[in-house]
C-alpha atoms as a PDB file:
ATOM      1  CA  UNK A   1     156.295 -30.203  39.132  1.00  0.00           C
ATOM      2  CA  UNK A   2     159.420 -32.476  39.409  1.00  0.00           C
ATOM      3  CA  UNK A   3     159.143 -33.157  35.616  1.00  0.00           C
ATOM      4  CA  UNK A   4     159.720 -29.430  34.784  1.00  0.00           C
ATOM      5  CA  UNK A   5     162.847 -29.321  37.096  1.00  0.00           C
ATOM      6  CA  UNK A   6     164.683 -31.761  35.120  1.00  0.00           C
ATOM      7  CA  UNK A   7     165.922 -29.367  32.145  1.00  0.00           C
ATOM      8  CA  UNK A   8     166.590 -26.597  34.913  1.00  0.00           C
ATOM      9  CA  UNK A   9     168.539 -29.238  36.989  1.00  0.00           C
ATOM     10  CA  UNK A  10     170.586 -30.492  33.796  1.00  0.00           C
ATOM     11  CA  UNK A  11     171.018 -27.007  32.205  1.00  0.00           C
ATOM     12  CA  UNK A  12     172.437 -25.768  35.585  1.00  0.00           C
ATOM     13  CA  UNK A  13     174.787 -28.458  36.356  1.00  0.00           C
ATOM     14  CA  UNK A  14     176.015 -29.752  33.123  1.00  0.00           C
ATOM     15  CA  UNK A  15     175.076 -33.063  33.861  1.00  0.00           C
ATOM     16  CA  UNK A  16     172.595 -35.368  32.047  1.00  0.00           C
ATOM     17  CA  UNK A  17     170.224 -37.377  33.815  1.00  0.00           C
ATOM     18  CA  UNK A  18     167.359 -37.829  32.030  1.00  0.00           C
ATOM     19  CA  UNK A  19     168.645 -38.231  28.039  1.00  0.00           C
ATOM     20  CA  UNK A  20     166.278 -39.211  25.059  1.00  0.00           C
ATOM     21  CA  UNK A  21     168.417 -42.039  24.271  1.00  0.00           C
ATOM     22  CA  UNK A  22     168.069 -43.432  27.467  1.00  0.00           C
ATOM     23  CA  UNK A  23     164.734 -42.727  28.646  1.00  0.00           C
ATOM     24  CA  UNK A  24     162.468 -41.893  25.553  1.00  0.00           C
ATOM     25  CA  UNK A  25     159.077 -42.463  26.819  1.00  0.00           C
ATOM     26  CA  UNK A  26     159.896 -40.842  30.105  1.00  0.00           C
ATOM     27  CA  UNK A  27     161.404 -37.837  28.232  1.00  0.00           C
ATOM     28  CA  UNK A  28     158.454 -37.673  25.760  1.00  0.00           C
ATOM     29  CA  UNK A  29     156.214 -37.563  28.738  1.00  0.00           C
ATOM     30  CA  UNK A  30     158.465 -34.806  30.553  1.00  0.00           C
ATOM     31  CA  UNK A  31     158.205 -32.312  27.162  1.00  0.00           C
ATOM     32  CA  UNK A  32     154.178 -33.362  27.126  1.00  0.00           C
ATOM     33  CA  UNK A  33     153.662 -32.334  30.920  1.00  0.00           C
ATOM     34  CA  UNK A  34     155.690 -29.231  30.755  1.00  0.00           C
ATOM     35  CA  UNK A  35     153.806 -28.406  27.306  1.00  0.00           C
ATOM     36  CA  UNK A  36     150.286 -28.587  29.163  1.00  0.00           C
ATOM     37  CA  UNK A  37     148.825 -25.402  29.127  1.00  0.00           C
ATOM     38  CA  UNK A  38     147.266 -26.199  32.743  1.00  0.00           C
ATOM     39  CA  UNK A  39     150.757 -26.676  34.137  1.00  0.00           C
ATOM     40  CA  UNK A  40     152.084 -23.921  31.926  1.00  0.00           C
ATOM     41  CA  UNK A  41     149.989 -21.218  33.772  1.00  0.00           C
ATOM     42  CA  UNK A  42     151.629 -22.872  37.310  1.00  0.00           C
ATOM     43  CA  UNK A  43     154.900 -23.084  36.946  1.00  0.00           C
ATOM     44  CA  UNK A  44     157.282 -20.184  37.250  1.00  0.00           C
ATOM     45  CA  UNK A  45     158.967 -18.428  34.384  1.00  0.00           C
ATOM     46  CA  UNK A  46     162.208 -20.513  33.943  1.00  0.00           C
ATOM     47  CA  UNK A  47     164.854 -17.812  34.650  1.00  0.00           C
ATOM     48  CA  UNK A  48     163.378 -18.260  38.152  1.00  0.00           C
ATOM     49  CA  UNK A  49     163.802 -21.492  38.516  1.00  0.00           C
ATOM     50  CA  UNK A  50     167.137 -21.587  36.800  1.00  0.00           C
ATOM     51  CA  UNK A  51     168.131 -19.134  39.521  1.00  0.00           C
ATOM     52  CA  UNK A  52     166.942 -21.269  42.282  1.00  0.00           C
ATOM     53  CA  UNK A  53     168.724 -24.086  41.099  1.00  0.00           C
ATOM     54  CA  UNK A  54     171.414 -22.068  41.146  1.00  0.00           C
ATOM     55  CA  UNK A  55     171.361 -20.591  45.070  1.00  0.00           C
ATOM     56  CA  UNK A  56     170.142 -23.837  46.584  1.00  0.00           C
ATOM     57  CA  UNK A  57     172.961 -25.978  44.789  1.00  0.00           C
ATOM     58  CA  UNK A  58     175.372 -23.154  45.865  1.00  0.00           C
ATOM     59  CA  UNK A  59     173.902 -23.479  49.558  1.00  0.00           C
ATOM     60  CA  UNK A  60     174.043 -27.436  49.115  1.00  0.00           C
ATOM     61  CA  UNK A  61     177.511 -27.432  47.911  1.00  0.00           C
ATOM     62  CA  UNK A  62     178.539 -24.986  50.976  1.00  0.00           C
ATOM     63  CA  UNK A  63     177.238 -27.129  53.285  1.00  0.00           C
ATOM     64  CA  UNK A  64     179.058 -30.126  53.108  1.00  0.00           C
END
């Protein structure tokens, strides 16, 4: 489940963590797992998550 967070995570925040120049294989892995039709059906439609990401960073960010 982590694995399919990481574009979410990056897309939301502008920041790159995971690139393919500096993690290939683990990258490669990432776009295999999140590819999987298993995993496909359990995961939730990506506008979701992207609006998670969004509220709990918001929440994060105003808690400090």
């Amino acid at each position: 489940m982590v694995a399919s967070w990481f574009g979410v995570m990056q897309e939301v925040t502008k920041v790159e963590l995971l690139t393919e120049e500096n993690f290939p294989i683990l990258c490669q892995w990432v776009g295999k797992f999140v590819d999987c039709p298993v995993v496909k059906e359990c995961l939730p439609p990506r506008e979701k998550m992207e609006e998670f990401t969004k509220v709990y960073l918001k929440d994060f960010i105003a808690s400090k």
